[in-house]
PDB file of N, CA and C in Angstrom:
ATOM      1  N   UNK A   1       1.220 -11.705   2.646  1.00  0.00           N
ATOM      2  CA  UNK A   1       0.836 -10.721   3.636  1.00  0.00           C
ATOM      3  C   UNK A   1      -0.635 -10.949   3.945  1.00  0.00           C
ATOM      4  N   UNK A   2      -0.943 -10.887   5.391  1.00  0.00           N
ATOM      5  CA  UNK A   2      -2.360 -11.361   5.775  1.00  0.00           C
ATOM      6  C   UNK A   2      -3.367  -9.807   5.779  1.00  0.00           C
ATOM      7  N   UNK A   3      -4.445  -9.777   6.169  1.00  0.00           N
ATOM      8  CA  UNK A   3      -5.012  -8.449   6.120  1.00  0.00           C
ATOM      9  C   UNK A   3      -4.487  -8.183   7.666  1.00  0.00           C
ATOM     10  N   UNK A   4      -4.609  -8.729   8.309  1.00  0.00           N
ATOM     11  CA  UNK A   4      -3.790  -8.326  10.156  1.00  0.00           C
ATOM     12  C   UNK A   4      -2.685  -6.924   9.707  1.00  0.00           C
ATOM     13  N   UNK A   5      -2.192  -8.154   9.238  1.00  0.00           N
ATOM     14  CA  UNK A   5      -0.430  -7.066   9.039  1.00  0.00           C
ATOM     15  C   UNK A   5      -0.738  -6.142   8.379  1.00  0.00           C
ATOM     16  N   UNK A   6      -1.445  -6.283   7.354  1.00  0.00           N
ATOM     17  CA  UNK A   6      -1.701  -4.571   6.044  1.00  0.00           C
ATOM     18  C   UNK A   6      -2.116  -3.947   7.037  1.00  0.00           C
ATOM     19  N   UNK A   7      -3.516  -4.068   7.892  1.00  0.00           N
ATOM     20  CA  UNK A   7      -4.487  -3.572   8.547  1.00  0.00           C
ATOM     21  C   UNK A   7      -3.614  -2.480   9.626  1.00  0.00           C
ATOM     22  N   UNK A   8      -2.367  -3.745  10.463  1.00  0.00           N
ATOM     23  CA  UNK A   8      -1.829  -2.607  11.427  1.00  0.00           C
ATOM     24  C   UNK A   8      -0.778  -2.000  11.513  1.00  0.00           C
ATOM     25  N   UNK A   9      -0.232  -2.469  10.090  1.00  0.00           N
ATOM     26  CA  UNK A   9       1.055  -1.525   9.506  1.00  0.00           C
ATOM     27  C   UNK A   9       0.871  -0.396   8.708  1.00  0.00           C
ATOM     28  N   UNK A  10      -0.365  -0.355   8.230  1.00  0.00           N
ATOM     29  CA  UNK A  10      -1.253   0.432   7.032  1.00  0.00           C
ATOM     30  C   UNK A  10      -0.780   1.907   7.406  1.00  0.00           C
ATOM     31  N   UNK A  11      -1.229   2.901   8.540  1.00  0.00           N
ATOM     32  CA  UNK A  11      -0.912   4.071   8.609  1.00  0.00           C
ATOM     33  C   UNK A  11       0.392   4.454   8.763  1.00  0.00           C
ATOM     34  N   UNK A  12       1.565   3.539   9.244  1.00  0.00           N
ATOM     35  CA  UNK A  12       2.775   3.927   8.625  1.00  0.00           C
ATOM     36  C   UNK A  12       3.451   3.818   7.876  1.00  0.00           C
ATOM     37  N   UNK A  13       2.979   2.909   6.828  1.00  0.00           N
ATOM     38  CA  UNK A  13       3.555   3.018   5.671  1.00  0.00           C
ATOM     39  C   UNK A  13       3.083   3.657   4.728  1.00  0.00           C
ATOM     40  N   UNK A  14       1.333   4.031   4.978  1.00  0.00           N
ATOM     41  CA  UNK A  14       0.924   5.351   4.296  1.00  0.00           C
ATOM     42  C   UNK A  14       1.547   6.719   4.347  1.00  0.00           C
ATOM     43  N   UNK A  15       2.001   7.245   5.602  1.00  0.00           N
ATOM     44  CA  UNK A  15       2.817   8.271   5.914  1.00  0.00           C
ATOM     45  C   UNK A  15       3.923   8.108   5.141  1.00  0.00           C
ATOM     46  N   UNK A  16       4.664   6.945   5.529  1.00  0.00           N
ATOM     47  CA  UNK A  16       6.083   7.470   4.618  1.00  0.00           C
ATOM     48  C   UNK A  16       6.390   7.368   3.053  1.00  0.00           C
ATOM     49  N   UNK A  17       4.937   6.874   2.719  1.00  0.00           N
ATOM     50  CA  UNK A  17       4.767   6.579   1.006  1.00  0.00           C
ATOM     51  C   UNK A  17       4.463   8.297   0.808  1.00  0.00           C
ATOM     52  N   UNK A  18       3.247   8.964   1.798  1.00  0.00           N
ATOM     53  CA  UNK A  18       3.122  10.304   1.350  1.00  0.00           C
ATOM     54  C   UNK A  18       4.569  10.846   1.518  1.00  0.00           C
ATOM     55  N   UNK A  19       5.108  10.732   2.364  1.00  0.00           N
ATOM     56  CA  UNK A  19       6.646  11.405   2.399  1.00  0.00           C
ATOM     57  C   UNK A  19       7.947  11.434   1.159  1.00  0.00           C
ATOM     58  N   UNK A  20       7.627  10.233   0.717  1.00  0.00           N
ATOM     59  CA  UNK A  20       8.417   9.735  -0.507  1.00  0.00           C
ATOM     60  C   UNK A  20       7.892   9.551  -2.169  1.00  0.00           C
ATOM     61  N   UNK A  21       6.967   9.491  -2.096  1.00  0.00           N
ATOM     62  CA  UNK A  21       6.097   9.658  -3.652  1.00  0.00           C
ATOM     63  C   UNK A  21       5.226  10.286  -3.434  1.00  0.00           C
ATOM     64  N   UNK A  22       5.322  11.498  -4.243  1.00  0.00           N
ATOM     65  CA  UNK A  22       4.548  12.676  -4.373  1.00  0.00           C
ATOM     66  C   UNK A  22       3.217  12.273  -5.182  1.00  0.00           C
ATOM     67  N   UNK A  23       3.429  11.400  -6.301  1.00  0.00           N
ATOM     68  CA  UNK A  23       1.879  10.675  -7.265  1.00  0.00           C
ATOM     69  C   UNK A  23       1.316  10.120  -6.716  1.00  0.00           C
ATOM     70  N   UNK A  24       0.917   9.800  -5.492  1.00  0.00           N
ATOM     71  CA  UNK A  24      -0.590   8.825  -5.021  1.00  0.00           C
ATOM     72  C   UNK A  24      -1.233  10.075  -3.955  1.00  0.00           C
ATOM     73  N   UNK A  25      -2.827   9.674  -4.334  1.00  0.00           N
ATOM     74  CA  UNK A  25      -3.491  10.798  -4.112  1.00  0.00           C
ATOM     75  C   UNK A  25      -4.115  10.180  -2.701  1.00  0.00           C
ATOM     76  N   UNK A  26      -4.703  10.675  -1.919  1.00  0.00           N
ATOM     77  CA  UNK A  26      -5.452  10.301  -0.393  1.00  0.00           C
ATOM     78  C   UNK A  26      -6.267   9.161  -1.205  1.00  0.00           C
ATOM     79  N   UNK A  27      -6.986   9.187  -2.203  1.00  0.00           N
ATOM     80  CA  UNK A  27      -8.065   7.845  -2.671  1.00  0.00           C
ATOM     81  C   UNK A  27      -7.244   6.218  -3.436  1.00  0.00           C
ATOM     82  N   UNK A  28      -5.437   6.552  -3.396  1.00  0.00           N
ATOM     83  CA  UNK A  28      -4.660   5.888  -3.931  1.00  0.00           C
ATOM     84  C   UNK A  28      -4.823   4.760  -2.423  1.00  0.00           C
ATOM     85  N   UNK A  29      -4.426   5.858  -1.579  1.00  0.00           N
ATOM     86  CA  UNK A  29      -3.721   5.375  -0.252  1.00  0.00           C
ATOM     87  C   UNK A  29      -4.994   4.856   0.830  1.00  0.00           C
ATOM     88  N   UNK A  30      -6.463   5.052   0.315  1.00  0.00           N
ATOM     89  CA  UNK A  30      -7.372   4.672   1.151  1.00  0.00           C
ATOM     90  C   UNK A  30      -8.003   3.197   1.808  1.00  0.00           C
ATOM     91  N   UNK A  31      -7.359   3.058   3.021  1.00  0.00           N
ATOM     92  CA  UNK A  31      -7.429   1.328   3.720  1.00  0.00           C
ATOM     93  C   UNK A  31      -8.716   1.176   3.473  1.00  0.00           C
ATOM     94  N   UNK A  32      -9.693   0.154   3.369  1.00  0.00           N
ATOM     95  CA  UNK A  32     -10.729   0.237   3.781  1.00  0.00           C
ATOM     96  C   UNK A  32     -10.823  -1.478   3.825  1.00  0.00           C
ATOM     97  N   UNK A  33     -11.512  -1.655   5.451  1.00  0.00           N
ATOM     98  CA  UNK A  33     -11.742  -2.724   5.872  1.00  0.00           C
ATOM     99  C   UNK A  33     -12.296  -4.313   4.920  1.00  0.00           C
ATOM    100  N   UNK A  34     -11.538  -5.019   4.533  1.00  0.00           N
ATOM    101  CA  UNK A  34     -12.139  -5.826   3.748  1.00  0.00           C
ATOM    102  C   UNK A  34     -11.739  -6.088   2.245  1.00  0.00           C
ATOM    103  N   UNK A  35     -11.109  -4.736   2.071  1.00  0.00           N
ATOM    104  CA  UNK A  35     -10.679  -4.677   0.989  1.00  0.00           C
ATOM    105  C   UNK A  35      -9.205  -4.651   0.230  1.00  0.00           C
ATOM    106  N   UNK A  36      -8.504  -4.964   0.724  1.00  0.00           N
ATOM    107  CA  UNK A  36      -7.025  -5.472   1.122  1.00  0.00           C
ATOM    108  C   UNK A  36      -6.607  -5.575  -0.615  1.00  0.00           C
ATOM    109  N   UNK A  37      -7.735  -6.297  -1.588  1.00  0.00           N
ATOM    110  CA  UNK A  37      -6.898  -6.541  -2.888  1.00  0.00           C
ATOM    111  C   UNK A  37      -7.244  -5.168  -3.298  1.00  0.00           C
ATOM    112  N   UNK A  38      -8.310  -4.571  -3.341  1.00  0.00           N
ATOM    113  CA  UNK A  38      -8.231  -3.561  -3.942  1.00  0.00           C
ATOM    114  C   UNK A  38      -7.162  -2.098  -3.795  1.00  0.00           C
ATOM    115  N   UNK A  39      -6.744  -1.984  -2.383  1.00  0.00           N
ATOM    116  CA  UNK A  39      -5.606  -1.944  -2.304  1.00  0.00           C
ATOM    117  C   UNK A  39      -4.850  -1.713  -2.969  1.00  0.00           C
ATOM    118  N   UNK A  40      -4.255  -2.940  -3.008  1.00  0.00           N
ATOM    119  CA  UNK A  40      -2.619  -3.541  -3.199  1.00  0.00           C
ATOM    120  C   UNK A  40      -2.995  -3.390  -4.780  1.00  0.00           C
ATOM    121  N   UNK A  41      -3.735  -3.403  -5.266  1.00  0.00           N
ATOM    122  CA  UNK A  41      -4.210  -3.453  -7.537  1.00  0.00           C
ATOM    123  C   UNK A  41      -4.040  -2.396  -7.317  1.00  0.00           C
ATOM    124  N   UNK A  42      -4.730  -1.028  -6.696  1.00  0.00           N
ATOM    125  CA  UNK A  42      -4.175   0.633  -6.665  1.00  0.00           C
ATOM    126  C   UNK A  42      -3.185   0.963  -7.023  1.00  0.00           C
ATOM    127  N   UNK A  43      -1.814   0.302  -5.961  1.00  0.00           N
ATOM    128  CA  UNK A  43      -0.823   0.723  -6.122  1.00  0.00           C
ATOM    129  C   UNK A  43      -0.124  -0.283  -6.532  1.00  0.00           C
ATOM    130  N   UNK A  44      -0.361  -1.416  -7.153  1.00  0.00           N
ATOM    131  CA  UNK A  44      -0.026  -2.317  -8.551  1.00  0.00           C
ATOM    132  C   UNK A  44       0.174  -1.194 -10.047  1.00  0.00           C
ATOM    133  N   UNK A  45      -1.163  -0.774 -10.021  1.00  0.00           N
ATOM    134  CA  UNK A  45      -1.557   0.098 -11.227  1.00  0.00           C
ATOM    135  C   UNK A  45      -0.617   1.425 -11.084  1.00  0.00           C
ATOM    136  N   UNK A  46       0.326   2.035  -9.974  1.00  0.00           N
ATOM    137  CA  UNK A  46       0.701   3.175 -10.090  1.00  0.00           C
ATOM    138  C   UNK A  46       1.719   2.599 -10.038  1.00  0.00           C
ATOM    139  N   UNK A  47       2.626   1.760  -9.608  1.00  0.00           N
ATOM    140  CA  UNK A  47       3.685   0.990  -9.245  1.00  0.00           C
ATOM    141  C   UNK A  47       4.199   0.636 -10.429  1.00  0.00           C
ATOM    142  N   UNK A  48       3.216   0.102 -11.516  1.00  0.00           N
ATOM    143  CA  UNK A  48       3.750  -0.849 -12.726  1.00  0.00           C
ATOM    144  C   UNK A  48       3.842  -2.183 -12.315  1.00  0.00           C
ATOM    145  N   UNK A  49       3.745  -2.283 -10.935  1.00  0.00           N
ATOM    146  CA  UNK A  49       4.707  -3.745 -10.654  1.00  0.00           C
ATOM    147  C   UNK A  49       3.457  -4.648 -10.056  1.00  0.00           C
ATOM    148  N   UNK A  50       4.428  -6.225 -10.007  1.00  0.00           N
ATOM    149  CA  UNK A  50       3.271  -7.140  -9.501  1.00  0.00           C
ATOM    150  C   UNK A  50       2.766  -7.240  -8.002  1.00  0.00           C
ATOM    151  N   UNK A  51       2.101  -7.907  -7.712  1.00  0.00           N
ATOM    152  CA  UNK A  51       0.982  -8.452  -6.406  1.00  0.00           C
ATOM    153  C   UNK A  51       2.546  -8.532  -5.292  1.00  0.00           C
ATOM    154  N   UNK A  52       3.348  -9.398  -5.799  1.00  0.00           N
ATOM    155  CA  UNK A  52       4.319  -9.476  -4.813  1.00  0.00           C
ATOM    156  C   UNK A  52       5.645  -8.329  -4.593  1.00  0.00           C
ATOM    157  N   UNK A  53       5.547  -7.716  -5.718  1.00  0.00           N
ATOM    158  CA  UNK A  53       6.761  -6.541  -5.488  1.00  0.00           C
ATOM    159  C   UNK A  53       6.095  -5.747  -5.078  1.00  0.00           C
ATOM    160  N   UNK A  54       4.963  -5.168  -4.485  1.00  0.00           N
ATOM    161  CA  UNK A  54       4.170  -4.628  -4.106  1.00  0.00           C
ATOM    162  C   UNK A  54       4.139  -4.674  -2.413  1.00  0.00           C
ATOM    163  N   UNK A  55       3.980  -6.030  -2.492  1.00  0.00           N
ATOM    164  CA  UNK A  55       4.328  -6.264  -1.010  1.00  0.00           C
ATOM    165  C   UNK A  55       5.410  -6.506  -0.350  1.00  0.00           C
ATOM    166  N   UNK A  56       6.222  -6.646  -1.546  1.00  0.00           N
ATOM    167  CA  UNK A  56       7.750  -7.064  -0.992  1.00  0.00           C
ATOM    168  C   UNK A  56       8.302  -5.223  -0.492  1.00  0.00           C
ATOM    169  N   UNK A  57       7.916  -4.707  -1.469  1.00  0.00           N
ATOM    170  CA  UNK A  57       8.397  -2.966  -1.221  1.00  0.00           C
ATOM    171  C   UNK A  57       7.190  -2.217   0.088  1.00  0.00           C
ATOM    172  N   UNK A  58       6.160  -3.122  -0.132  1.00  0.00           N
ATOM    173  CA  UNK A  58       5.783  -2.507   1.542  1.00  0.00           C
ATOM    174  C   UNK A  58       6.268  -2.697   2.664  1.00  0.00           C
ATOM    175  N   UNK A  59       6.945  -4.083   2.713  1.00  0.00           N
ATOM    176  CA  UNK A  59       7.876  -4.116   4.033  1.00  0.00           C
ATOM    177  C   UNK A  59       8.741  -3.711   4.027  1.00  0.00           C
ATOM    178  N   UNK A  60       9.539  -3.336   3.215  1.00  0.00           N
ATOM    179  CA  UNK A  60      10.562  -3.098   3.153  1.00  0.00           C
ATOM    180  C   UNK A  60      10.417  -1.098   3.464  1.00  0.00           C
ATOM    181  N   UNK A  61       9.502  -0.882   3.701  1.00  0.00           N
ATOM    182  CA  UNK A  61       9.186   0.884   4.176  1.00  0.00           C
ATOM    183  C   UNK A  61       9.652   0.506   5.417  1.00  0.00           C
ATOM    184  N   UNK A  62       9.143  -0.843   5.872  1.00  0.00           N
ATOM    185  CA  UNK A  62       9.260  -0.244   7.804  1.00  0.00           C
ATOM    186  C   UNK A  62       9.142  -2.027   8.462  1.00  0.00           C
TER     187      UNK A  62
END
């Protein structure tokens, strides 16, 4: 996944993550330009899971 795609898929798959998991807090879910791994390690660390099931379950929102 490139930062493009996180960057302009980011607010809807934030919405439907708030819709569906109640444990990530607004600072879980916060994009910030540039920072793409830190990110994806956030919700690595709440996930349990790796770099790629991470991203494999973000597309798979939408």
């Amino acid at each position: 996944m490139d930062s493009l795609e996180l960057k302009g898929k980011w607010n809807e798959w934030k919405g439907k993550i708030k819709q569906n998991y109640a444990g990530f807090t607004e600072d879980d879910l916060t994009y910030e330009e540039g920072k793409d791994d830190e990110l994806l390690g956030r919700l690595q660390q709440k996930l349990g899971k790796t770099r790629d099931q991470v991203i494999d379950w973000l597309k798979s929102l939408g």
